[in-house]
PDB file of N, CA and C in Angstrom:
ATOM      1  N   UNK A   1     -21.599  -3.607  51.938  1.00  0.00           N
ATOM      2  CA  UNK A   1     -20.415  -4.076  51.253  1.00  0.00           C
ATOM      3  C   UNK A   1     -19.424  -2.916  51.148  1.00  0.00           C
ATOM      4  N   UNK A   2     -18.103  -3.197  51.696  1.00  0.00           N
ATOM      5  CA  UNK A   2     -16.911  -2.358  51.680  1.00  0.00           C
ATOM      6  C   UNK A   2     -15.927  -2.523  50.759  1.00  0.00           C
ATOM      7  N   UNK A   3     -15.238  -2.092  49.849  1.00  0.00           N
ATOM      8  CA  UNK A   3     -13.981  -2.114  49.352  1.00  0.00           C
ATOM      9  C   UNK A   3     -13.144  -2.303  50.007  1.00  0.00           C
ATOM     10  N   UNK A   4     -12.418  -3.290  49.753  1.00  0.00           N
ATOM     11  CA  UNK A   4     -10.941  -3.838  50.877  1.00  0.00           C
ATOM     12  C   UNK A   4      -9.844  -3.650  50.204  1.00  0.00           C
ATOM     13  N   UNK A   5     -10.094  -3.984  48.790  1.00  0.00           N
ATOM     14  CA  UNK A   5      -8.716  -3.775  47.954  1.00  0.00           C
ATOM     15  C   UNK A   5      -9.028  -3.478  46.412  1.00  0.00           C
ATOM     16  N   UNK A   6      -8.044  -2.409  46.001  1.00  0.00           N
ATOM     17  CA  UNK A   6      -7.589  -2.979  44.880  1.00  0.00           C
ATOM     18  C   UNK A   6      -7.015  -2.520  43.922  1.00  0.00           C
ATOM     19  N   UNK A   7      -6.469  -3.606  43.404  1.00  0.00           N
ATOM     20  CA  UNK A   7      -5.001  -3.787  42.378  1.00  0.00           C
ATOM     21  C   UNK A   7      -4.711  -3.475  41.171  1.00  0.00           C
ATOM     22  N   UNK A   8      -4.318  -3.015  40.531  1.00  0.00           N
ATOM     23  CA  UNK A   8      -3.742  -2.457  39.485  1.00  0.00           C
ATOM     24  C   UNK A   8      -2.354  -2.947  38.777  1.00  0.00           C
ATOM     25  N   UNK A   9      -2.744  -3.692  37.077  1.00  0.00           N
ATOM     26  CA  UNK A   9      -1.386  -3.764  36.507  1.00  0.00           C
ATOM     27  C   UNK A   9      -1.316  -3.475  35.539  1.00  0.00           C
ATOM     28  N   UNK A  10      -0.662  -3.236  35.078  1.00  0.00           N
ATOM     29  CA  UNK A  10      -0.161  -2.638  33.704  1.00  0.00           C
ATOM     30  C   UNK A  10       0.747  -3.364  32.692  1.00  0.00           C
ATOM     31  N   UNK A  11       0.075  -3.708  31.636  1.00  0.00           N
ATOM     32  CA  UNK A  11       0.524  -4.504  30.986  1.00  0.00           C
ATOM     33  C   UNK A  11       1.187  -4.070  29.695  1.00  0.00           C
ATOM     34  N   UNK A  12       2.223  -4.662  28.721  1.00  0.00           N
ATOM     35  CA  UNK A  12       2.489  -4.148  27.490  1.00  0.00           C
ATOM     36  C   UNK A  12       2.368  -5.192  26.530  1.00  0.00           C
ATOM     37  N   UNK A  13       1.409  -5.342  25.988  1.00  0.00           N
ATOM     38  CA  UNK A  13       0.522  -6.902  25.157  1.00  0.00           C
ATOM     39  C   UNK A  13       1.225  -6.736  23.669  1.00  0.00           C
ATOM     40  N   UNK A  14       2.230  -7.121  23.208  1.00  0.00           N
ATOM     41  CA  UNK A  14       2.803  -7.191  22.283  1.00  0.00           C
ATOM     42  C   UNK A  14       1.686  -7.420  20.792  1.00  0.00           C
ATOM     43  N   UNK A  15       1.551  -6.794  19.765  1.00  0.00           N
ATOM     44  CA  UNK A  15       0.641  -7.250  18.789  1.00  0.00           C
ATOM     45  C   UNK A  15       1.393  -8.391  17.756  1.00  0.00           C
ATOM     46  N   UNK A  16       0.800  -8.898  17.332  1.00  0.00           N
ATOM     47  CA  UNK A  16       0.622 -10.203  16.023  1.00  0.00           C
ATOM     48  C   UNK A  16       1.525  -8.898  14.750  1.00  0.00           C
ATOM     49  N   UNK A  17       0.287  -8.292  14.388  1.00  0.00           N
ATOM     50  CA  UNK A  17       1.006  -7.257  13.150  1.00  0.00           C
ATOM     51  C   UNK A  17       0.550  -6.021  13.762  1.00  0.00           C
ATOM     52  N   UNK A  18       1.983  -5.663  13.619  1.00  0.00           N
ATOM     53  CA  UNK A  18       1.469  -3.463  13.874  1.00  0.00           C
ATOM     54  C   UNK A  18       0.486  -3.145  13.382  1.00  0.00           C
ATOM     55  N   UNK A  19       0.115  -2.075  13.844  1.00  0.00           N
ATOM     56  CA  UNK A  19      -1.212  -1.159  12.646  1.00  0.00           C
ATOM     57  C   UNK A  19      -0.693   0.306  12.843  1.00  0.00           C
ATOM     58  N   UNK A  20      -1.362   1.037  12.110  1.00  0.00           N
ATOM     59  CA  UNK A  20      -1.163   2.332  11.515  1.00  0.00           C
ATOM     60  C   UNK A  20      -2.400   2.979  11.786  1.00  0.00           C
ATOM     61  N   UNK A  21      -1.662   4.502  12.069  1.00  0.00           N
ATOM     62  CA  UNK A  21      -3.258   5.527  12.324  1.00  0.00           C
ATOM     63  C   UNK A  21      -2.556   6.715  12.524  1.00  0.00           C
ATOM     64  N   UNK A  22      -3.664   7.702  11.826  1.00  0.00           N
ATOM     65  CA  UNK A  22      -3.078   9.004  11.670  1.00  0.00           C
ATOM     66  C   UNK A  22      -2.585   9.011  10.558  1.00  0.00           C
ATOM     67  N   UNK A  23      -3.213   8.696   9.143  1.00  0.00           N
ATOM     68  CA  UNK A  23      -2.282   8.452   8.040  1.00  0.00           C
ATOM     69  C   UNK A  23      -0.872   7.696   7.611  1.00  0.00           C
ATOM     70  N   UNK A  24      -0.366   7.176   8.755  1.00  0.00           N
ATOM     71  CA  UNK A  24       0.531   6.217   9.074  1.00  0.00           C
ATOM     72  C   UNK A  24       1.470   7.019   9.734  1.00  0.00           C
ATOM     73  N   UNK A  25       1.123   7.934  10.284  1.00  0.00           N
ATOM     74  CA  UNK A  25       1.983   8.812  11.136  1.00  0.00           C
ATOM     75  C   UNK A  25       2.673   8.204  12.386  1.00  0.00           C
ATOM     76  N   UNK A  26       1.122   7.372  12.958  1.00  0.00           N
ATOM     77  CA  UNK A  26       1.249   6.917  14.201  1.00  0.00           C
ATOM     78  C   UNK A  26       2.036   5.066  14.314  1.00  0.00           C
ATOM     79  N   UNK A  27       2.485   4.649  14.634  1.00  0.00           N
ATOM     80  CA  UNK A  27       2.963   2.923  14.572  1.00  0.00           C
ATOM     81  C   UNK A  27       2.530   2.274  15.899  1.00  0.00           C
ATOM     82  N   UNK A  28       1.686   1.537  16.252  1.00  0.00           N
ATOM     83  CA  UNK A  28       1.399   0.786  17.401  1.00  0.00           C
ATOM     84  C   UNK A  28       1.962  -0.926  16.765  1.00  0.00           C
ATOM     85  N   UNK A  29       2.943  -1.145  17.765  1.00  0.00           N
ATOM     86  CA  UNK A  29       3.732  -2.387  18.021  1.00  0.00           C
ATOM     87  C   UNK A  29       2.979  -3.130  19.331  1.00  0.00           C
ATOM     88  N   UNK A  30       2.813  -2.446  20.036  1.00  0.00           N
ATOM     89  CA  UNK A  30       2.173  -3.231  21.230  1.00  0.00           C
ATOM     90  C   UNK A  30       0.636  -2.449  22.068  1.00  0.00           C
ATOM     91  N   UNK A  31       0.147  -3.439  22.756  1.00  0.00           N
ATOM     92  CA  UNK A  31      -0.956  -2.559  23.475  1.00  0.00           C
ATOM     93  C   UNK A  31      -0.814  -2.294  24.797  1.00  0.00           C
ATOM     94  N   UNK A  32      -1.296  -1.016  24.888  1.00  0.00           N
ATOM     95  CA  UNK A  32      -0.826  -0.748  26.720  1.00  0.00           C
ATOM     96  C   UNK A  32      -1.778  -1.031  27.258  1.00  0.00           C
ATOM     97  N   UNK A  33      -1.918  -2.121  27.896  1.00  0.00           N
ATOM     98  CA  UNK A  33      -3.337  -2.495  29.178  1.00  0.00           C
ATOM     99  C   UNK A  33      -3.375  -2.055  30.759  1.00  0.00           C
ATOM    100  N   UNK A  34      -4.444  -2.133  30.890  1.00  0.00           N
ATOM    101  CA  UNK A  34      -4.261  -1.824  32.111  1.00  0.00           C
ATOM    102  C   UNK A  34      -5.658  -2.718  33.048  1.00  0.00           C
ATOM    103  N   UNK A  35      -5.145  -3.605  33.894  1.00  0.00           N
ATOM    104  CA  UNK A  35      -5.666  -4.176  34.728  1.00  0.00           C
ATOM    105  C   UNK A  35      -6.565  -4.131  35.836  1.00  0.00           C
ATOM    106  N   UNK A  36      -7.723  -4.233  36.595  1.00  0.00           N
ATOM    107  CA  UNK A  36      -7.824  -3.892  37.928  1.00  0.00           C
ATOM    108  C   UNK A  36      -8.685  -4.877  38.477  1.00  0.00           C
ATOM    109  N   UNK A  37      -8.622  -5.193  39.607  1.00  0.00           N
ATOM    110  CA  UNK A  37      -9.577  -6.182  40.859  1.00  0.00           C
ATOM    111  C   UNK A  37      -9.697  -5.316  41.733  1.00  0.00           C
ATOM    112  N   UNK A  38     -10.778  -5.236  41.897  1.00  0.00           N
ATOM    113  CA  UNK A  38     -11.302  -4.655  43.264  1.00  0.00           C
ATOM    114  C   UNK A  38     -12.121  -6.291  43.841  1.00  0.00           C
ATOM    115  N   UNK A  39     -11.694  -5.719  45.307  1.00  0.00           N
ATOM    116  CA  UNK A  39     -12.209  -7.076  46.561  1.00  0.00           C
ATOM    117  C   UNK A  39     -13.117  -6.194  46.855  1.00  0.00           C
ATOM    118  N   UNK A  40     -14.062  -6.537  47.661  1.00  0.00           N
ATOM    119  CA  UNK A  40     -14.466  -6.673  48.599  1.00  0.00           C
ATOM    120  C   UNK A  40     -14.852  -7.423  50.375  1.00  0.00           C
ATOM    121  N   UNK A  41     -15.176  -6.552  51.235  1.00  0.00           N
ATOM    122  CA  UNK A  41     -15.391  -7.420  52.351  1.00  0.00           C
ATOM    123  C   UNK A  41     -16.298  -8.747  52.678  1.00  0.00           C
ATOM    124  N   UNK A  42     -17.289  -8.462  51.236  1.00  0.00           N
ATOM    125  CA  UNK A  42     -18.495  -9.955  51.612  1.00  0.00           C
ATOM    126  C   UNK A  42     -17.477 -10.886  50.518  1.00  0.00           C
ATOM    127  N   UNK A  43     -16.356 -10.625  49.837  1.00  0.00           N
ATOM    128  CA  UNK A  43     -15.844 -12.112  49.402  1.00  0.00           C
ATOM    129  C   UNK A  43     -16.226 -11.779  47.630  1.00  0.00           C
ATOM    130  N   UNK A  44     -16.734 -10.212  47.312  1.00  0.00           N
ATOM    131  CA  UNK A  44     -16.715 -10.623  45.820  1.00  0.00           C
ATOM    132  C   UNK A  44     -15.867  -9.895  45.496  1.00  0.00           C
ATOM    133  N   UNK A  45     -15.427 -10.112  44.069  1.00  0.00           N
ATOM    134  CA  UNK A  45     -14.419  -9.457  43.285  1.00  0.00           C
ATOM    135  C   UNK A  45     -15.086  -9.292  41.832  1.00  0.00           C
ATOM    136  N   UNK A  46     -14.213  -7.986  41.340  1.00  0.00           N
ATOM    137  CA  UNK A  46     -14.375  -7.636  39.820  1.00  0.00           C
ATOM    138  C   UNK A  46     -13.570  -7.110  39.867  1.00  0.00           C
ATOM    139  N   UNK A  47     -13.579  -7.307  38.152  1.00  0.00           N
ATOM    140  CA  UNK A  47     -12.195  -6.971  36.883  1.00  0.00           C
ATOM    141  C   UNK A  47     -12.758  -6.255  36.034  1.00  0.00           C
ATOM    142  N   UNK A  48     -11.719  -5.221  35.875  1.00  0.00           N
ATOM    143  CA  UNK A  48     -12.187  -4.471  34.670  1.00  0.00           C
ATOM    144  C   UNK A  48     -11.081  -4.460  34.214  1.00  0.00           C
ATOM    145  N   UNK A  49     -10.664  -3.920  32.469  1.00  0.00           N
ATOM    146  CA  UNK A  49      -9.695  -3.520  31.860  1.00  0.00           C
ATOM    147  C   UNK A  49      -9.786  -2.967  30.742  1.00  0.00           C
ATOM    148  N   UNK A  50      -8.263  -1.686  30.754  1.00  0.00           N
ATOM    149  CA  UNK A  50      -8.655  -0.536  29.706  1.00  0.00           C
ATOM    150  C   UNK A  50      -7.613  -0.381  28.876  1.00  0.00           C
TER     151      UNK A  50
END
């Protein structure tokens, strides 16, 4: 089995309610994702995301 492809996206996942961290130093409004598929040559695929 060979790797044929794969893809990468990047997402910006808006949150419901902000949160706080770092004593409220820090403000997260949204989440940064990040996507991937890898193919292969026998026809399988997987997803991961971080």
């Amino acid at each position: 089995m060979i790797i044929n492809r794969i893809t990468v996206w990047q997402l910006d996942l808006p949150l419901h309610k902000p949160y706080w961290l770092s004593g409220g130093r820090l403000k997260f409004e949204r989440l940064d994702s990040t996507i991937v598929r890898i193919d292969t040559d026998a026809g399988i695929s997987g997803w991961g995301e971080g």
